[in-house]
N, C-alpha and C. Protein backbone atom coordinates (compact mmCIF):
# COMPACT_ATOMS: atom_id res chain seq x y z
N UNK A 1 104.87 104.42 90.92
CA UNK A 1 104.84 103.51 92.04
C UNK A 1 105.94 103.84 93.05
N UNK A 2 107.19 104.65 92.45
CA UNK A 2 108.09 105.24 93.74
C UNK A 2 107.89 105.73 94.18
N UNK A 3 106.90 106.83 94.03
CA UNK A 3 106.63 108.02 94.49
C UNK A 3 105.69 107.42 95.81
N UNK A 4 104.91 106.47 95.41
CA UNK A 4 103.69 105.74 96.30
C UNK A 4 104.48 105.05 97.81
N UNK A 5 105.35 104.23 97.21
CA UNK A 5 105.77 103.88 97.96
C UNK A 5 107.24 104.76 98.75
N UNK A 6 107.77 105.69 98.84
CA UNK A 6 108.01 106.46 99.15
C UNK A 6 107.27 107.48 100.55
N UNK A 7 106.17 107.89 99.75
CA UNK A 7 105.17 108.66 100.39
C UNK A 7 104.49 107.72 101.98
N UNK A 8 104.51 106.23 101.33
CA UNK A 8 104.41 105.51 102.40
C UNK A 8 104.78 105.25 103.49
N UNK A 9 106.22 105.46 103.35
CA UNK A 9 107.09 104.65 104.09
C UNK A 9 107.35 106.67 105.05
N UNK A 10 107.43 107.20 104.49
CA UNK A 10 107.58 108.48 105.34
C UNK A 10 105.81 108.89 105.95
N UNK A 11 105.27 108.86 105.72
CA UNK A 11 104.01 108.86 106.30
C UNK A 11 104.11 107.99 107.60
N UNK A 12 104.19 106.92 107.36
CA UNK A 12 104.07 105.49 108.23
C UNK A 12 105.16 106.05 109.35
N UNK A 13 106.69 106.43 109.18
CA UNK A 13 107.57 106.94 109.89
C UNK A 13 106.82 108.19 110.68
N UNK A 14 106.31 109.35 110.14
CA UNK A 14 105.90 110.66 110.33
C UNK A 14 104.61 110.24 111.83
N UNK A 15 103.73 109.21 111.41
CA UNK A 15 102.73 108.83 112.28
C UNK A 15 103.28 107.96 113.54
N UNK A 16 104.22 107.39 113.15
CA UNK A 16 104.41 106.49 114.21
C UNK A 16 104.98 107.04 115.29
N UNK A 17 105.38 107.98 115.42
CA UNK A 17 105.58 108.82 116.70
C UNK A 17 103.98 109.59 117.81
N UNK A 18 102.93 109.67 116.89
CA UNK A 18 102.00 109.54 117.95
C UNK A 18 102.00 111.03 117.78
N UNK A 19 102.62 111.92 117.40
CA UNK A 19 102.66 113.29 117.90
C UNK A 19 102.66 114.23 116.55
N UNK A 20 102.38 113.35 115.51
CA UNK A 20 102.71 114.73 114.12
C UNK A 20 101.33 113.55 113.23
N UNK A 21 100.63 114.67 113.15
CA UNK A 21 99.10 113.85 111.88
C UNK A 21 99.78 114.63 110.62
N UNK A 22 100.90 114.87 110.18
CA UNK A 22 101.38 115.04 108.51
C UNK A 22 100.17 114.56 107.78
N UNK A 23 99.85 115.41 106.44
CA UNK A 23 99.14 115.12 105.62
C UNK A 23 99.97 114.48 104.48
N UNK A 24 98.82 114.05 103.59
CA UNK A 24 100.12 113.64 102.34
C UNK A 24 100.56 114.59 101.62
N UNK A 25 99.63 115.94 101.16
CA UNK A 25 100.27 117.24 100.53
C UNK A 25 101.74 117.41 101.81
N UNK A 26 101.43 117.46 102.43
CA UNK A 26 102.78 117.90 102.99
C UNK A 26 103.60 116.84 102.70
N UNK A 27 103.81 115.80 103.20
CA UNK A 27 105.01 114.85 102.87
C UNK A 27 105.04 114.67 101.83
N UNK A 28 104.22 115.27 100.20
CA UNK A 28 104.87 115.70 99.25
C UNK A 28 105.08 116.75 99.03
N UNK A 29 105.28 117.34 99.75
CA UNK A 29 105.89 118.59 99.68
C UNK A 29 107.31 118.71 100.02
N UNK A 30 107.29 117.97 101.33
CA UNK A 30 108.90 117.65 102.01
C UNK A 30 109.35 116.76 101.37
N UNK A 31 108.84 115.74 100.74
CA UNK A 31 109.72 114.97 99.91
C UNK A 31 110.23 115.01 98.20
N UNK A 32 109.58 116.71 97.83
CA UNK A 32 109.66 117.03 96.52
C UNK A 32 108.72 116.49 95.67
N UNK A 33 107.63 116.05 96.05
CA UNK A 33 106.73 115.30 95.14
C UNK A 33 105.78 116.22 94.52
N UNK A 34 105.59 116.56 93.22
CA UNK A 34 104.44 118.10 92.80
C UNK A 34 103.37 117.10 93.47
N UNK A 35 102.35 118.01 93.61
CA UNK A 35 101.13 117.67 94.23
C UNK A 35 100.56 116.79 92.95
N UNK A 36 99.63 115.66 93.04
CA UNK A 36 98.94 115.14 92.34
C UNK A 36 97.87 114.90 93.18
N UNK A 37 96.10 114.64 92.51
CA UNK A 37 95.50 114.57 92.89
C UNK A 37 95.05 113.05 93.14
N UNK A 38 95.83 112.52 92.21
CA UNK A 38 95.26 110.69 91.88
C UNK A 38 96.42 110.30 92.62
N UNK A 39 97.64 110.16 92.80
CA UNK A 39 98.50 109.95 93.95
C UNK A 39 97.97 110.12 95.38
N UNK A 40 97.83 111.46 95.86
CA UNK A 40 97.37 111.47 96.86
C UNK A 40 96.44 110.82 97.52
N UNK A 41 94.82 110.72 96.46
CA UNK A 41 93.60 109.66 96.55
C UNK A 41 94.25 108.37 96.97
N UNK A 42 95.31 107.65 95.88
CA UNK A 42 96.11 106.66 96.67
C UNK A 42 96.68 106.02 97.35
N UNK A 43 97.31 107.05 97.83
CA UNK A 43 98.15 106.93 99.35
C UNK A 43 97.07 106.96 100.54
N UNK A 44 96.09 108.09 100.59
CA UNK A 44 95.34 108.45 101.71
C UNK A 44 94.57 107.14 101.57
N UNK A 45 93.87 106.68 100.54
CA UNK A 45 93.20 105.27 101.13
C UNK A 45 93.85 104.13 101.15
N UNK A 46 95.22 103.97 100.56
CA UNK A 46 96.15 102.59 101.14
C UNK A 46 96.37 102.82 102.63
N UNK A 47 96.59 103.42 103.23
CA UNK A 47 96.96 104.13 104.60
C UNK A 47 95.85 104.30 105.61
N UNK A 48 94.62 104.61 105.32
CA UNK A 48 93.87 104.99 105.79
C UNK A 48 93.76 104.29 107.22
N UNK A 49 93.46 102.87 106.82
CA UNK A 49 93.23 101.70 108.44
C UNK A 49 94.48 101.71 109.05
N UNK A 50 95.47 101.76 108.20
CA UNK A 50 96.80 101.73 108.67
C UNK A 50 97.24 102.58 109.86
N UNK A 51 96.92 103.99 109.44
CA UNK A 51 97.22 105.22 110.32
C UNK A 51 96.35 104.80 111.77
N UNK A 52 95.46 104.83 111.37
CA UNK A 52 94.49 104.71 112.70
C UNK A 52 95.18 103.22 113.49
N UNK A 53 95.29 102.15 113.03
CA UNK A 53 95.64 100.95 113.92
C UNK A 53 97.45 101.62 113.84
N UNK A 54 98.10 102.16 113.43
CA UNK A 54 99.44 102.39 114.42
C UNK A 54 99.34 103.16 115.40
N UNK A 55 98.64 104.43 115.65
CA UNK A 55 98.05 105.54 116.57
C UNK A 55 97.47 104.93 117.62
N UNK A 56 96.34 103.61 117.47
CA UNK A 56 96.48 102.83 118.60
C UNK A 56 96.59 101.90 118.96
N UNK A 57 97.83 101.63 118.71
CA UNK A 57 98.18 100.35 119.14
C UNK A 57 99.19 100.72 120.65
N UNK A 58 98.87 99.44 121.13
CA UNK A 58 99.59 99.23 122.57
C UNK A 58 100.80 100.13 122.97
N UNK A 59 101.66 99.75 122.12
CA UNK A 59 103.23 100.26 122.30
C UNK A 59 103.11 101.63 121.92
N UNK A 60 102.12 102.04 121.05
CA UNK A 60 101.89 103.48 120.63
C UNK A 60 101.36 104.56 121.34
N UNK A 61 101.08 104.03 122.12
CA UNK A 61 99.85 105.17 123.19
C UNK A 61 100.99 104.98 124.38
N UNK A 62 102.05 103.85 124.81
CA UNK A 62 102.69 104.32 125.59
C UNK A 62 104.07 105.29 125.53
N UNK A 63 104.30 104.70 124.16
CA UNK A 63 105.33 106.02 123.03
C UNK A 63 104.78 107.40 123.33
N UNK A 64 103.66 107.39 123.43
CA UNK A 64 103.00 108.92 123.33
C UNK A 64 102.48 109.18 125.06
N UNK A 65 102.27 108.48 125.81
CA UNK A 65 102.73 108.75 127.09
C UNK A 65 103.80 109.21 127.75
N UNK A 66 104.82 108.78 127.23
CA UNK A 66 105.95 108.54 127.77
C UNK A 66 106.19 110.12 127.14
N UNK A 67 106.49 110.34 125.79
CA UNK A 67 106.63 111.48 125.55
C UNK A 67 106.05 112.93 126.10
N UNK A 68 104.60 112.68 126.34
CA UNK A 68 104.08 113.85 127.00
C UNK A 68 104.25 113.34 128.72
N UNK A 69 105.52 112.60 129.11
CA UNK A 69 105.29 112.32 130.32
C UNK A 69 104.46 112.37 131.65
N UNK A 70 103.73 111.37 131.01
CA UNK A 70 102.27 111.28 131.46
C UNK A 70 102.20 109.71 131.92
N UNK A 71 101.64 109.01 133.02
CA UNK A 71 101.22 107.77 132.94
C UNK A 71 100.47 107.08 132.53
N UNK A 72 100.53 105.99 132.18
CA UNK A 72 99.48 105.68 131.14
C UNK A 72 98.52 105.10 131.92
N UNK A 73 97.38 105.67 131.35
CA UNK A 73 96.11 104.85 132.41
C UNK A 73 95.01 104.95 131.39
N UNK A 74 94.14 103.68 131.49
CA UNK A 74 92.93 103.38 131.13
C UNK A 74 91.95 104.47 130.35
N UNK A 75 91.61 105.25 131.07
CA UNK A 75 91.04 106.37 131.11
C UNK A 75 91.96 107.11 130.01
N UNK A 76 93.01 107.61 130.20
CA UNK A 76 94.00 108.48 129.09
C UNK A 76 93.61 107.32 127.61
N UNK A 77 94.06 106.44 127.71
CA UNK A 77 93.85 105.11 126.63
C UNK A 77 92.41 105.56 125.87
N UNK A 78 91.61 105.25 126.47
CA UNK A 78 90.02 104.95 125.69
C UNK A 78 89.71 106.39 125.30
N UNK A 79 89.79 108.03 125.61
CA UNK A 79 90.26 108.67 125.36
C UNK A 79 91.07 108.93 123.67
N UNK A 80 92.26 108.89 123.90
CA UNK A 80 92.85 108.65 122.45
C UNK A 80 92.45 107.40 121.32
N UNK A 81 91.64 106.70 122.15
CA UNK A 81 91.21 105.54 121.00
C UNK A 81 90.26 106.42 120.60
N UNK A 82 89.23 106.98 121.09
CA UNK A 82 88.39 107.76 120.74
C UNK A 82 88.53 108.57 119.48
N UNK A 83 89.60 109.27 119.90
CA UNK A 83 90.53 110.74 119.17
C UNK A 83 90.56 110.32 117.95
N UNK A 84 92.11 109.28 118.05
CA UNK A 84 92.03 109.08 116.74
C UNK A 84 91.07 108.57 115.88
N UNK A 85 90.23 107.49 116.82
CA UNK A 85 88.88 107.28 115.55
C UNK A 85 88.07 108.42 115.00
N UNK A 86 88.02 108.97 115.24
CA UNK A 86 87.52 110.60 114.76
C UNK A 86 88.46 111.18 113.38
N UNK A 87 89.76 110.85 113.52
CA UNK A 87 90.23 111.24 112.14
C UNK A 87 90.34 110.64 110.62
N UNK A 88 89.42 111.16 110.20
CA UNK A 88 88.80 110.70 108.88
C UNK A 88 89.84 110.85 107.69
N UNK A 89 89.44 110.27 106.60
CA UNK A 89 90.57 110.55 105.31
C UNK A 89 90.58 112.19 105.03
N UNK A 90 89.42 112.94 105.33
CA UNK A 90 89.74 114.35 105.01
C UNK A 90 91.20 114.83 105.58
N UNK A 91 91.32 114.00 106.80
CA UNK A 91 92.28 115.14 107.83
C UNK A 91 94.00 114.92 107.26
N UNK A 92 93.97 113.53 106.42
CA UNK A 92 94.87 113.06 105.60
C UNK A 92 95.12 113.70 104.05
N UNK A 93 93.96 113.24 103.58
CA UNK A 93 94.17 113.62 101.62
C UNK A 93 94.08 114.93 101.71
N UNK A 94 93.56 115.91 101.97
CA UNK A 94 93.42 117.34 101.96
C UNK A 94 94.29 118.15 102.45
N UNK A 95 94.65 119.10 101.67
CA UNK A 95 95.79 120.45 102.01
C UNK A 95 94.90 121.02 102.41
N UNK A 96 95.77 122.15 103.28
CA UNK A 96 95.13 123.29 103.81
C UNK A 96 94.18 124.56 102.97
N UNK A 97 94.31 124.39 101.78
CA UNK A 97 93.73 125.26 100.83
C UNK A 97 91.88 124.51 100.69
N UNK A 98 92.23 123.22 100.48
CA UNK A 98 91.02 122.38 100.45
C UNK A 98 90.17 122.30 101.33
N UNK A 99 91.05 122.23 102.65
CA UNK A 99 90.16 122.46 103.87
C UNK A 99 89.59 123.83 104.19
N UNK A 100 90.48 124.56 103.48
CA UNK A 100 89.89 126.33 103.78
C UNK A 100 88.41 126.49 103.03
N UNK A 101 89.12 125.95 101.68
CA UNK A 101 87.47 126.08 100.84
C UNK A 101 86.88 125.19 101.31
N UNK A 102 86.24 124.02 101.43
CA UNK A 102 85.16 123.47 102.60
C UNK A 102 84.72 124.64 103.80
N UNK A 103 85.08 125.07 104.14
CA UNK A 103 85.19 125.89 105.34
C UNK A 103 84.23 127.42 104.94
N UNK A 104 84.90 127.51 103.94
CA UNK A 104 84.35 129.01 103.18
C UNK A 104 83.21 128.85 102.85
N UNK A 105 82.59 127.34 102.05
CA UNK A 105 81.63 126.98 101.78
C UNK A 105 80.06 126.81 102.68
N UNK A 106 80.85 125.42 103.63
CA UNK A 106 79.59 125.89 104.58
C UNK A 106 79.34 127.03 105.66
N UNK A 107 80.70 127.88 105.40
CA UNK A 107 80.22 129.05 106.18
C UNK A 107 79.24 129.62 105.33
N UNK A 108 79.03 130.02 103.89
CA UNK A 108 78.24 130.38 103.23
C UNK A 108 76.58 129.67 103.17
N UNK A 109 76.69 128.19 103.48
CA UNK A 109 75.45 127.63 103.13
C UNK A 109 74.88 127.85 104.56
N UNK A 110 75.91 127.69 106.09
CA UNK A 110 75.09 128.16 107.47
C UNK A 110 74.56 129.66 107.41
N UNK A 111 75.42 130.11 106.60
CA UNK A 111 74.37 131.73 106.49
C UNK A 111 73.06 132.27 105.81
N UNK A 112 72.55 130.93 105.04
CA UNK A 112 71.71 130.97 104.36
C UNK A 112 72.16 131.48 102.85
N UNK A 113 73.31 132.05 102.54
CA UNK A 113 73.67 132.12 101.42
C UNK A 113 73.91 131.46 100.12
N UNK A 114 73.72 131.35 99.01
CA UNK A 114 74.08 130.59 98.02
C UNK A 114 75.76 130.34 97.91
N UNK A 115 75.91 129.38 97.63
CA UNK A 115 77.05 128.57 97.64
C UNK A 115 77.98 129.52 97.04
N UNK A 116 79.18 129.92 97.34
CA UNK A 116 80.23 130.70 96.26
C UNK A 116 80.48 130.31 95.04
N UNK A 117 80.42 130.88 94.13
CA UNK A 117 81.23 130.52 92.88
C UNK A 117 82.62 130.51 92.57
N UNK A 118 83.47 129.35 92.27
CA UNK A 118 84.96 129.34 92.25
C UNK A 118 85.90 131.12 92.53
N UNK A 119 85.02 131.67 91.68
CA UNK A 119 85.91 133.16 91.69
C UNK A 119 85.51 133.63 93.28
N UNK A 120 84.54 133.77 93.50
CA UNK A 120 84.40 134.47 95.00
C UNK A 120 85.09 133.42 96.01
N UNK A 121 85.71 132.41 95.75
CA UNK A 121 86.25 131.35 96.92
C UNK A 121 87.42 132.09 96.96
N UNK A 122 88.10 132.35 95.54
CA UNK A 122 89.43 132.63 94.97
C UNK A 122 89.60 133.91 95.55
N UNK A 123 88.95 134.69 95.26
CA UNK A 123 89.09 136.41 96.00
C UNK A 123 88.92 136.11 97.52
N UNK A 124 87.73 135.35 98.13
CA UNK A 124 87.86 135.81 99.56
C UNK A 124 89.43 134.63 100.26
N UNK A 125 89.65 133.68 99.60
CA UNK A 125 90.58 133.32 100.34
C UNK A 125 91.88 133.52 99.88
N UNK A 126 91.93 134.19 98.85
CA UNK A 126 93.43 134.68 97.95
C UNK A 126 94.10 133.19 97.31
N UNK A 127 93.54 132.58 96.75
CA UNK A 127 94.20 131.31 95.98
C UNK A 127 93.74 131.64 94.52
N UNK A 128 94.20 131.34 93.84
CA UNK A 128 94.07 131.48 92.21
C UNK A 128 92.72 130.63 91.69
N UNK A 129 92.01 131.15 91.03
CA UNK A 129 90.53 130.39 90.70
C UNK A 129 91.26 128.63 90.32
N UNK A 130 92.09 128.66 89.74
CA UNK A 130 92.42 127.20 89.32
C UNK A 130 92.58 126.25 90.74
N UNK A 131 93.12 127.17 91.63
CA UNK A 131 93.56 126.27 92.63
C UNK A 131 91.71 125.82 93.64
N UNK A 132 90.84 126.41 93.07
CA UNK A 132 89.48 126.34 93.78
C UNK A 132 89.01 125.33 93.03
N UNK A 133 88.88 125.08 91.90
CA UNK A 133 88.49 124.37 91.05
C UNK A 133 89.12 122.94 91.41
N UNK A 134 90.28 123.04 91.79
CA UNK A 134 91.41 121.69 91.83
C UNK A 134 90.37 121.12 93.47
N UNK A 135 90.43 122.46 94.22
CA UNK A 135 89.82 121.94 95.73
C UNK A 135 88.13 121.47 95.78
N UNK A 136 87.43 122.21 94.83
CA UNK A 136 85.95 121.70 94.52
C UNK A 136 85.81 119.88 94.16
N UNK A 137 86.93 120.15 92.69
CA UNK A 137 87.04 118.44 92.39
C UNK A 137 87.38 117.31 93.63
N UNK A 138 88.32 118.08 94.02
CA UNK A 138 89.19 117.49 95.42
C UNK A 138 87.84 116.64 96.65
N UNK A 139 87.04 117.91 96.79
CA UNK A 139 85.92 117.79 97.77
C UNK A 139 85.16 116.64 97.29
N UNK A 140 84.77 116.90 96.08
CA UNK A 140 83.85 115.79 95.44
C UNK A 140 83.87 114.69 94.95
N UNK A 141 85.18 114.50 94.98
CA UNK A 141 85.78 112.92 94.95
C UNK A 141 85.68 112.49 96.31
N UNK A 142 86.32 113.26 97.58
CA UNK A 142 85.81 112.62 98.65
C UNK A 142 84.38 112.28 99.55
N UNK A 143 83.21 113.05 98.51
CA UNK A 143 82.14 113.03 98.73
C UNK A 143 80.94 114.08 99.80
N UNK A 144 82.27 115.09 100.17
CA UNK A 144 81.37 116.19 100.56
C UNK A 144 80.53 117.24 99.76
N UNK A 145 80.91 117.45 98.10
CA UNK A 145 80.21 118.32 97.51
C UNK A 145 79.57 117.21 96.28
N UNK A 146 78.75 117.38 95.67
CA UNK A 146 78.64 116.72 94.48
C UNK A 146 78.47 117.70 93.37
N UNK A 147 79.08 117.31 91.91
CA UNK A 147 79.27 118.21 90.68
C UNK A 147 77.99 118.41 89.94
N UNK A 148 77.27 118.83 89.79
CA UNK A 148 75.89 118.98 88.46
C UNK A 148 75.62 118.05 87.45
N UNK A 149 77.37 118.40 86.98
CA UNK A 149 77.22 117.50 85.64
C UNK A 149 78.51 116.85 86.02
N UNK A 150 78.67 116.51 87.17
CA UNK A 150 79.64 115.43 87.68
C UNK A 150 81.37 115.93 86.93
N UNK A 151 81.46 116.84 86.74
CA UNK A 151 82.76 117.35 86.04
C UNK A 151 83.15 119.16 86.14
N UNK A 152 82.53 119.53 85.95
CA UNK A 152 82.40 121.33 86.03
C UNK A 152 82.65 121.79 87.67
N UNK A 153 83.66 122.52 88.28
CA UNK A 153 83.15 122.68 89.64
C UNK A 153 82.43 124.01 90.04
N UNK A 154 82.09 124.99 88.85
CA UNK A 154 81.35 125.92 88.95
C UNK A 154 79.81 125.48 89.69
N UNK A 155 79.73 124.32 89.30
CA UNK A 155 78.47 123.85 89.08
C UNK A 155 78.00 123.07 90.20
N UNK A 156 78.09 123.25 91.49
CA UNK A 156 78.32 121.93 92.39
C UNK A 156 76.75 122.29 93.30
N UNK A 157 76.73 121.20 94.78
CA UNK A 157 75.95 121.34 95.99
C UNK A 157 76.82 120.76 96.61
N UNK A 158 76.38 120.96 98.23
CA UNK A 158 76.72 119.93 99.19
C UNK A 158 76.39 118.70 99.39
N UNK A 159 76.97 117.54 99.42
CA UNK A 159 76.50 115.92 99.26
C UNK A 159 75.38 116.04 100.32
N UNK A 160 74.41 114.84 100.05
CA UNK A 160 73.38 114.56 101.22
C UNK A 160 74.15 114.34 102.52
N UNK A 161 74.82 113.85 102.78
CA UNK A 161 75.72 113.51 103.78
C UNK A 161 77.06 114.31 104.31
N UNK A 162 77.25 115.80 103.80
CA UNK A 162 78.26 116.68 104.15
C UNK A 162 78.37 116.92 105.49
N UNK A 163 77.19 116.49 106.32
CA UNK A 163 77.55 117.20 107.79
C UNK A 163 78.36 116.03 108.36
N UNK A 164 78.09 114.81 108.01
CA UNK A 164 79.08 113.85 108.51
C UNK A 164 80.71 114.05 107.97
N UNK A 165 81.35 115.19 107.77
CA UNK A 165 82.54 115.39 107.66
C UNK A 165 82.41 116.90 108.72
N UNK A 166 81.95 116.93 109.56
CA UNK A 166 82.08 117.60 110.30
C UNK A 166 82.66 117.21 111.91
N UNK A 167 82.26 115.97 111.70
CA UNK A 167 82.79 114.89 113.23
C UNK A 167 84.19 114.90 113.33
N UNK A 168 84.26 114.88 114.11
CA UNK A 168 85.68 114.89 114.42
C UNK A 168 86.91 116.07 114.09
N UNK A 169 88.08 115.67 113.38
CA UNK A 169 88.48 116.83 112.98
C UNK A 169 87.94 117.49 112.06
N UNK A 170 86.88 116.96 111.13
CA UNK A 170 86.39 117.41 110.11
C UNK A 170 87.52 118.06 109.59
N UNK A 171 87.45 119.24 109.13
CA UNK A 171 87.72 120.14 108.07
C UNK A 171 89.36 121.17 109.29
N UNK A 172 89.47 120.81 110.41
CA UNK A 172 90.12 121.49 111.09
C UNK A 172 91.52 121.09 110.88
N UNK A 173 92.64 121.91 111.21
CA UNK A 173 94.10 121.56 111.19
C UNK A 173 94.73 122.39 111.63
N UNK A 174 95.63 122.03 112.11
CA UNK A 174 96.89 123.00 112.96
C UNK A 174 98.52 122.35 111.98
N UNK A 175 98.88 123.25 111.89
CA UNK A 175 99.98 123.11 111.25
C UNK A 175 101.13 123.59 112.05
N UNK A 176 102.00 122.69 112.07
CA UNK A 176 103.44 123.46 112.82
C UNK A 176 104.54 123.58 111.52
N UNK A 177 105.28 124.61 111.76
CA UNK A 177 106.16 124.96 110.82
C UNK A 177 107.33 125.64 111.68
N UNK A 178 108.38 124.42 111.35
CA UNK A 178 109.70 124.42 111.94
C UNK A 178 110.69 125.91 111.53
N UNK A 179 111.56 125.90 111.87
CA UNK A 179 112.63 127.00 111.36
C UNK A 179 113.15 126.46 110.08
N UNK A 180 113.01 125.28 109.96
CA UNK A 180 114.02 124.40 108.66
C UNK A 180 112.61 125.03 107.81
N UNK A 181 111.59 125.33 107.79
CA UNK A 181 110.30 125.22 106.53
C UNK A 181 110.26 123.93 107.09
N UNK A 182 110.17 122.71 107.60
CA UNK A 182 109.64 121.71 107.72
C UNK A 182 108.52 121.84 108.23
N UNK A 183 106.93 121.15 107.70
CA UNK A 183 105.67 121.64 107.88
C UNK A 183 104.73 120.06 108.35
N UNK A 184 104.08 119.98 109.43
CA UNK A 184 103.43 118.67 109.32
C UNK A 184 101.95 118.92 110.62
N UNK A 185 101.36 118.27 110.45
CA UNK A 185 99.92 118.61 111.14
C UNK A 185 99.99 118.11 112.69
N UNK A 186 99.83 118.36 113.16
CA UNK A 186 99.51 117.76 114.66
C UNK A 186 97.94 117.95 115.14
N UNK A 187 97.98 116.65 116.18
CA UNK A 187 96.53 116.14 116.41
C UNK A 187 95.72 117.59 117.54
C-alpha cells in the first residue's frame, strides 16, 4: 500500500503540470519501484478519471498556456479537452516494451500475416521471450488481445474490439530522457 500510494502522489505531481504524460512503469522506475504487473493495474485504474479531470481543469489549461506562452482562448481549450480525452489507460499502464509489442502485432495482422509467436516478437524487437510473455499477459488484461486458454500467451488473438485502442494515442509514445536518466512521456 506504500508503494500505491507513493506512486500516486508522484504521478498526480508529474501530471499536474500539463506538460509530462509519465507512465506508471516509469515513475516506478524513478521512484525505485521493480515493475509489478498487479500494482501497476492499480494505480493506472485508481488514477485513471483522475488524470484526465486534472489535465482539464480550469486552472490547468491556463498552467499550460501560460507555459507554452500562449493565450488562452476557447478554441485552444476545447481542443485540449479533446486531446486529453483521447488518452486511454493504455497510454498510462503500459511501458514502452508493451506498446512496442502491440505495435509488432498488428503490424503483423495489417499484413495479413499470422500473429507472431512470443519468440519472433522477442528476436524482432530484441527483448527476452519472458519479457513478451509478461507484455502479451499485460495486453490481455487490458483487453486488446485475448488468451486461448485464458493463461498461455503463446496462445492468443486480437480482442473483438482491438481497433478501439487505436484512437487516440493508442499504442503511441514519445519519451523524453533528461541528462539526469530522468525519463517521462509527453503528450
Amino acid at each position: 500500500m506504500i508503494y500505491m500510494e507513493a506512486l500516486e502522489e508522484f504521478l498526480i505531481k508529474e501530471w499536474s503540470t500539463g506538460l509530462r504524460l509519465t507512465t506508471v512503469p516509469q515513475a516506478m522506475q524513478r521512484l525505485g519501484i521493480a515493475d509489478d504487473a498487479g500494482l501497476r493495474w492499480r494505480v493506472a485504474k485508481r488514477l485513471e478519471a483522475l488524470w484526465h479531470q486534472v489535465l482539464t481543469s480550469p486552472e490547468k489549461r491556463e498552467q499550460i498556456a501560460a507555459a507554452l506562452g500562449r493565450p488562452l482562448d476557447e478554441v485552444r481549450e476545447e481542443r485540449w479537452r479533446q486531446q486529453v480525452s483521447t488518452w486511454g489507460l493504455a497510454s498510462v499502464l503500459l511501458s514502452e516494451e508493451e506498446k512496442l509489442a502491440a505495435r509488432h502485432i498488428l503490424m503483423r495482422q495489417r499484413e495479413g500475416s499470422p500473429l507472431p509467436q512470443p519468440v519472433e516478437t522477442s528476436k524482432t524487437l530484441g527483448l527476452p521471450v519472458s519479457e513478451v510473455h509478461k507484455a502479451i499477459r499485460t495486453l490481455a488484461r487490458l483487453g486488446f488481445l485475448s488468451l486461448s486458454d485464458g493463461r498461455r500467451p503463446a496462445r492468443y488473438a486480437l480482442a473483438d474490439n482491438h481497433e478501439g485502442f487505436l484512437e487516440g494515442l493508442g499504442f503511441s509514445f514519445h519519451t523524453v530522457t533528461l541528462d539526469t536518466g530522468e525519463r517521462f512521456g509527453v503528450p
